[in-house]
C-alpha atoms as a PDB file:
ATOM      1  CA  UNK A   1      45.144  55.534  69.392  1.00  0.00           C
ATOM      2  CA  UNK A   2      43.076  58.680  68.520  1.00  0.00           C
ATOM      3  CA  UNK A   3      40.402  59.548  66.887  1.00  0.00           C
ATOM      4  CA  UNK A   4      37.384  57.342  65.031  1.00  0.00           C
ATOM      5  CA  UNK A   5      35.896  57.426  61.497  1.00  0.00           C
ATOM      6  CA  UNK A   6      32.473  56.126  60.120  1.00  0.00           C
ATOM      7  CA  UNK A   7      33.026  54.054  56.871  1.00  0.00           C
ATOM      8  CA  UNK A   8      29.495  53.076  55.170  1.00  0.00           C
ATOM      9  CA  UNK A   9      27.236  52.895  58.361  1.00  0.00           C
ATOM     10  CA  UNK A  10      30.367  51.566  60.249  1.00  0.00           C
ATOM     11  CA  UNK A  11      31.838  53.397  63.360  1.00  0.00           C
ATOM     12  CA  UNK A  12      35.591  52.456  63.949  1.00  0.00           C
ATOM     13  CA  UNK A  13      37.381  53.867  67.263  1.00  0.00           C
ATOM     14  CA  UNK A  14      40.453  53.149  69.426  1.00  0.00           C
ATOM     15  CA  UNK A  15      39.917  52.270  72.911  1.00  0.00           C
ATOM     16  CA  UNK A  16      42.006  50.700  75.611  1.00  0.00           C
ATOM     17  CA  UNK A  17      41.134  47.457  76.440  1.00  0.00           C
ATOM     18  CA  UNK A  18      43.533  45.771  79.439  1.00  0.00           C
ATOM     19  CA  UNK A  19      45.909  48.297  79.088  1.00  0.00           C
ATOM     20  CA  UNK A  20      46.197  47.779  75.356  1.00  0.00           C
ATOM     21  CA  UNK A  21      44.637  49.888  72.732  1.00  0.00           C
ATOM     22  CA  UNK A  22      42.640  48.498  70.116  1.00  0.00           C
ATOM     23  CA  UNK A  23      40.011  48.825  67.466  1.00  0.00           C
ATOM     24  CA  UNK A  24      36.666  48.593  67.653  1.00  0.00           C
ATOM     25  CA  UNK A  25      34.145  48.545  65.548  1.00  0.00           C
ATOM     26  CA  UNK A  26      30.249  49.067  65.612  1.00  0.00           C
ATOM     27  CA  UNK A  27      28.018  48.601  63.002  1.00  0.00           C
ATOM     28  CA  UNK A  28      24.998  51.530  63.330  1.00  0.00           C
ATOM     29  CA  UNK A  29      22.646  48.835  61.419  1.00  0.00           C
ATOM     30  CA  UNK A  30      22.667  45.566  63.199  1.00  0.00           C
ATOM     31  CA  UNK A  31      24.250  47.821  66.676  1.00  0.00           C
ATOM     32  CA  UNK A  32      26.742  45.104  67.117  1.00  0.00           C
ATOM     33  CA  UNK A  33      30.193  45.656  68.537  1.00  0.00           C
ATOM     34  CA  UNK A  34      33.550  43.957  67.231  1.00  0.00           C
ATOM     35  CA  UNK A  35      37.022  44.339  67.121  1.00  0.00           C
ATOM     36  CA  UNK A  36      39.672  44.339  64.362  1.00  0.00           C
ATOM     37  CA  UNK A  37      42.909  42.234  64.459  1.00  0.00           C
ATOM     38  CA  UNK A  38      46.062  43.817  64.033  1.00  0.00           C
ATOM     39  CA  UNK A  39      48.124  42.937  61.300  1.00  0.00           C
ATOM     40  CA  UNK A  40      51.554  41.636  63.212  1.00  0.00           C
ATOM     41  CA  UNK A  41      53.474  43.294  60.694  1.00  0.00           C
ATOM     42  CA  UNK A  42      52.108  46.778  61.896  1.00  0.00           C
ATOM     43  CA  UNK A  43      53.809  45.791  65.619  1.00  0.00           C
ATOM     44  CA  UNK A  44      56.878  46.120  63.837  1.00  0.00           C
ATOM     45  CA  UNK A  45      56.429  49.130  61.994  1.00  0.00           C
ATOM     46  CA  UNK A  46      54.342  50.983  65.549  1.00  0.00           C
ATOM     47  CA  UNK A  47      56.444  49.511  68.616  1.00  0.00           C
ATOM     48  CA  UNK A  48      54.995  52.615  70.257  1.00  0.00           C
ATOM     49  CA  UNK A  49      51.145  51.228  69.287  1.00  0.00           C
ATOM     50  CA  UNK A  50      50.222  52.434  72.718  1.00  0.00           C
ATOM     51  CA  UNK A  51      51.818  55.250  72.948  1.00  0.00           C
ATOM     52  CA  UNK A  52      48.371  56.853  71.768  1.00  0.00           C
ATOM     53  CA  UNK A  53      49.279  58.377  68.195  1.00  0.00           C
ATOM     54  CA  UNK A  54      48.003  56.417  65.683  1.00  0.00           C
ATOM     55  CA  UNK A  55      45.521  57.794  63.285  1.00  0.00           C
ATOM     56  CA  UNK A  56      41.899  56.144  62.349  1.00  0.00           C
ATOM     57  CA  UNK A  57      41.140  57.731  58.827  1.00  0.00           C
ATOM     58  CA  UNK A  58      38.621  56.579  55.794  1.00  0.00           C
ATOM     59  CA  UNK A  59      41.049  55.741  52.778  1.00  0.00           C
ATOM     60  CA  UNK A  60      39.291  55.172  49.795  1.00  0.00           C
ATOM     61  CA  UNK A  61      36.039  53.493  51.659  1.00  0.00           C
ATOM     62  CA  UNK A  62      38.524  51.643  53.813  1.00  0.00           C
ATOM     63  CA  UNK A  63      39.949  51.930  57.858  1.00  0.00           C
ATOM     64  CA  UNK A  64      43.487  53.126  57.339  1.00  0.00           C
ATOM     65  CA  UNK A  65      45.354  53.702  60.021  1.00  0.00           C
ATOM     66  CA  UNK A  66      49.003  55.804  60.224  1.00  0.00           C
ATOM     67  CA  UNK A  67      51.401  56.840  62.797  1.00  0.00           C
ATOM     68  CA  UNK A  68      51.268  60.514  63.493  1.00  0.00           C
ATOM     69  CA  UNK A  69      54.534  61.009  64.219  1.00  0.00           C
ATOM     70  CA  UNK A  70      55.875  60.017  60.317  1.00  0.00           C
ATOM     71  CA  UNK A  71      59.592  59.101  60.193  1.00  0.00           C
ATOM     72  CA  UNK A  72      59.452  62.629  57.983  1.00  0.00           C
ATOM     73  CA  UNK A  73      61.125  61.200  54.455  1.00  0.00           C
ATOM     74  CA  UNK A  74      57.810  58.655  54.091  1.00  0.00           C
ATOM     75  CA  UNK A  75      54.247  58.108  55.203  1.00  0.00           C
ATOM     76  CA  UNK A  76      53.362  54.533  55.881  1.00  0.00           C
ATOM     77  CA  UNK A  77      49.592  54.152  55.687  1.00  0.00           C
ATOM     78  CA  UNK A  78      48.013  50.699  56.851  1.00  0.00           C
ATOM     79  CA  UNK A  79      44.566  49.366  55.150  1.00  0.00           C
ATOM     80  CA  UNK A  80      42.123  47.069  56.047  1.00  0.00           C
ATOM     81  CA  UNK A  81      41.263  45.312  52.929  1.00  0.00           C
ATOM     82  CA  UNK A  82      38.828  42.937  54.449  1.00  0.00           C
ATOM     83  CA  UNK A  83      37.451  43.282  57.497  1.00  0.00           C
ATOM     84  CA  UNK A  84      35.823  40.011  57.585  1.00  0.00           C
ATOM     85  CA  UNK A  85      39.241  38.294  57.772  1.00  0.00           C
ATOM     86  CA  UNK A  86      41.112  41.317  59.412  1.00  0.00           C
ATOM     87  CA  UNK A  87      43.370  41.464  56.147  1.00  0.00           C
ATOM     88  CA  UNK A  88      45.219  44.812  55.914  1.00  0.00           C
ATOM     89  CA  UNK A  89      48.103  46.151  53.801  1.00  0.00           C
ATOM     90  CA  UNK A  90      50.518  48.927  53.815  1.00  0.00           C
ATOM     91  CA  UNK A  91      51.573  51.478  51.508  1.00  0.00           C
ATOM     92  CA  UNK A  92      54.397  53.514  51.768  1.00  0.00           C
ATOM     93  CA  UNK A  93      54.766  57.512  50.481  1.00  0.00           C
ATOM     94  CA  UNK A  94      57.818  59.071  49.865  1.00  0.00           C
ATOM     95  CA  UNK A  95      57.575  62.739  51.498  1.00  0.00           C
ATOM     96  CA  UNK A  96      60.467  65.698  50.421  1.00  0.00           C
ATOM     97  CA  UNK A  97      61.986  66.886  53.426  1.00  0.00           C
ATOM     98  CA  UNK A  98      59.971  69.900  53.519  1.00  0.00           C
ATOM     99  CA  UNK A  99      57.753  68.618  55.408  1.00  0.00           C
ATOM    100  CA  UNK A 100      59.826  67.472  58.461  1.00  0.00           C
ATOM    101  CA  UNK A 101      58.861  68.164  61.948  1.00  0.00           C
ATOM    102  CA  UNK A 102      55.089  68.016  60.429  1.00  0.00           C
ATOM    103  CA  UNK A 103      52.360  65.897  61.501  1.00  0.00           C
ATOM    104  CA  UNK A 104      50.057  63.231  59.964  1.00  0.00           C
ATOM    105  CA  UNK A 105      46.298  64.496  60.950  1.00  0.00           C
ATOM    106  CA  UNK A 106      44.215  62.582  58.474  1.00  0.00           C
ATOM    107  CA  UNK A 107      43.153  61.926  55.112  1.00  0.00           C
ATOM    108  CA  UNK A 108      40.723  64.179  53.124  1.00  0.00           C
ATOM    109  CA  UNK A 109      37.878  62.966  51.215  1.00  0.00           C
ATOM    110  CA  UNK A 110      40.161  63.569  47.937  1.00  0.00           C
ATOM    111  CA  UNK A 111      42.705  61.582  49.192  1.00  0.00           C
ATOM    112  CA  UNK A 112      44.927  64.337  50.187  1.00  0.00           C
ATOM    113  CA  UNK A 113      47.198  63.456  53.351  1.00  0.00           C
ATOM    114  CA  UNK A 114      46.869  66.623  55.464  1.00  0.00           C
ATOM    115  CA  UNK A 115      49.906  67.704  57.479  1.00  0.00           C
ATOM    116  CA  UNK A 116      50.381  70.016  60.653  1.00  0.00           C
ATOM    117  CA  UNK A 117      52.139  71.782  62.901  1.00  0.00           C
ATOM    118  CA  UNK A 118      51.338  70.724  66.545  1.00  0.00           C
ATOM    119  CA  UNK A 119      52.289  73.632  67.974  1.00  0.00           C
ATOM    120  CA  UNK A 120      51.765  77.817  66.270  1.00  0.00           C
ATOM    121  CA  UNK A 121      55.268  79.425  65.163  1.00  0.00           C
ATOM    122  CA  UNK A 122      54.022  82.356  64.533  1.00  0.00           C
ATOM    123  CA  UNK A 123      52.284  81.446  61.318  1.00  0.00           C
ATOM    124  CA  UNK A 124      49.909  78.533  61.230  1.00  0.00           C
ATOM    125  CA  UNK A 125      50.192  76.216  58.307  1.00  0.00           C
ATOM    126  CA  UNK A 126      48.701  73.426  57.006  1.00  0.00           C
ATOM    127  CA  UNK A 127      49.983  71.024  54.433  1.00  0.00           C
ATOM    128  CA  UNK A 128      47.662  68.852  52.014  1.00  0.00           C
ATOM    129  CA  UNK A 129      49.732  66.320  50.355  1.00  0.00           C
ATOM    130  CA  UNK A 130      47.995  64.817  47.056  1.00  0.00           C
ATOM    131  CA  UNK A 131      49.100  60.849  46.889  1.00  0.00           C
ATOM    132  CA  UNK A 132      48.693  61.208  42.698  1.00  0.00           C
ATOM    133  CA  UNK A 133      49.961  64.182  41.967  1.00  0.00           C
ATOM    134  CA  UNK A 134      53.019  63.676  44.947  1.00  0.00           C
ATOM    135  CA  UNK A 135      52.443  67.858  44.667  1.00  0.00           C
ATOM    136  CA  UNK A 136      51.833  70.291  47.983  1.00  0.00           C
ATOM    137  CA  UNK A 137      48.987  72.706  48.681  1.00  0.00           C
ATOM    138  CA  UNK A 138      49.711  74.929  51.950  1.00  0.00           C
ATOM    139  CA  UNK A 139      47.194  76.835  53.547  1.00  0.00           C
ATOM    140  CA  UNK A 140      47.853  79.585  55.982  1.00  0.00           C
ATOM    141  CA  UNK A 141      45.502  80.950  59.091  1.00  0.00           C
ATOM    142  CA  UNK A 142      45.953  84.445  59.982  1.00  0.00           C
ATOM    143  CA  UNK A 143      45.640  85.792  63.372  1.00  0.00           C
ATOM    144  CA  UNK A 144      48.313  83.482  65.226  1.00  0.00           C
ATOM    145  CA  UNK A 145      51.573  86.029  65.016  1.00  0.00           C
ATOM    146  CA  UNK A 146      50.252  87.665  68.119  1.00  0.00           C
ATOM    147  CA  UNK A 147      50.681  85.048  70.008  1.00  0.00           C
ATOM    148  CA  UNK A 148      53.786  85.051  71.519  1.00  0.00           C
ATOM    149  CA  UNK A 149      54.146  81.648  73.658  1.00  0.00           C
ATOM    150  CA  UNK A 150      54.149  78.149  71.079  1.00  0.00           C
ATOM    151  CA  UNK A 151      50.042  77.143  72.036  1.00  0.00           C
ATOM    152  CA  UNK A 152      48.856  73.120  71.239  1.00  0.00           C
ATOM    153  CA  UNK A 153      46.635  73.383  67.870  1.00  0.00           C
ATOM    154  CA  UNK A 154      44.387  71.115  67.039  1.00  0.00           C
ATOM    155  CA  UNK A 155      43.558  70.419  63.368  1.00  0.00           C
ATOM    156  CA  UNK A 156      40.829  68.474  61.925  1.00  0.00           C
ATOM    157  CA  UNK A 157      39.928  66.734  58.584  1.00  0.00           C
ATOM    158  CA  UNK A 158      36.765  67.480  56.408  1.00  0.00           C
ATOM    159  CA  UNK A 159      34.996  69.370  59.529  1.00  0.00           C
ATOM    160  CA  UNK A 160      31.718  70.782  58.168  1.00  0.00           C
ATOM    161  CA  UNK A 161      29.520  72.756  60.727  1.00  0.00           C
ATOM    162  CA  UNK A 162      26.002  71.474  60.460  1.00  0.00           C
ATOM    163  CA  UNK A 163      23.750  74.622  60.163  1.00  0.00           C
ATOM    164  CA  UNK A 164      20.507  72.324  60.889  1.00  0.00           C
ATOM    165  CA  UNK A 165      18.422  74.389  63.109  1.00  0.00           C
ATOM    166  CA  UNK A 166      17.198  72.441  65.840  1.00  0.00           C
END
């Protein structure tokens, strides 16, 4: 499991615990740790849940959680409804095939699924997928023709520099 989101004063992460991953939680206010229950349904959907590619993103004020590699025709996104009784549910998007060898990165703060390459091909894209709309924005980075060998890229959601001088 990658990656870790902040949901109203709430810091969510994966870690491996035993040799298993799981979620934890800590709350900046109180500075208490917990973890979050799995929903038994999401075994099914993840048999690979430690295989280290699921997703941590803030859905709508909520942990939601998604397998990066998508099965390329749909998105399954998982949401904890409650956290005090570790109650999630899933909702599934139906993606055109355009999108297929594409990755799941994260969620933006509009809701938009955002969708990448892992490797450059010459041109680097990126895909924002709006949930309401079901329409695609692409955005393409210049400056990655010259390289001629595929190179890892690594894409992140709703990065804003601070500019705060210390």
């Amino acid at each position: 499991m990658r990656g870790e989101v902040c949901i109203d004063g709430v810091l969510y992460f994966g870690a491996v615990l035993r040799r298993y991953s799981v979620i934890v939680c800590f709350d900046v206010r109180s500075e208490k740790f917990d973890f979050v229950d799995i929903d038994e349904d999401m075994f099914e959907e993840y048999k690979c849940f430690d295989d280290g590619y699921l997703a941590l993103f803030n859905y709508k004020g909520k942990l939601g959680i998604c397998h990066k590699r998508a099965d390329f025709d749909r998105v399954v996104l998982w949401v904890l409804e409650d956290a005090a009784s570790h109650k999630w549910s899933n909702i599934v998007y139906g993606l055109p095939t355009s999108v297929k060898e594409k990755r799941f990165v994260g969620m933006t703060a509009t809701c938009e699924i955002l969708l990448s390459y892992r490797y450059s091909l010459n041109i680097y894209r990126v895909y924002f997928y709006n949930l309401e709309t079901k329409s695609f924005t692409t955005l393409d980075f210049q400056g990655f023709e010259e390289f001629k060998y595929h190179i890892p890229i690594n894409t992140f959601v709703d990065y804003v520099e601070n500019l705060k001088f210390l």
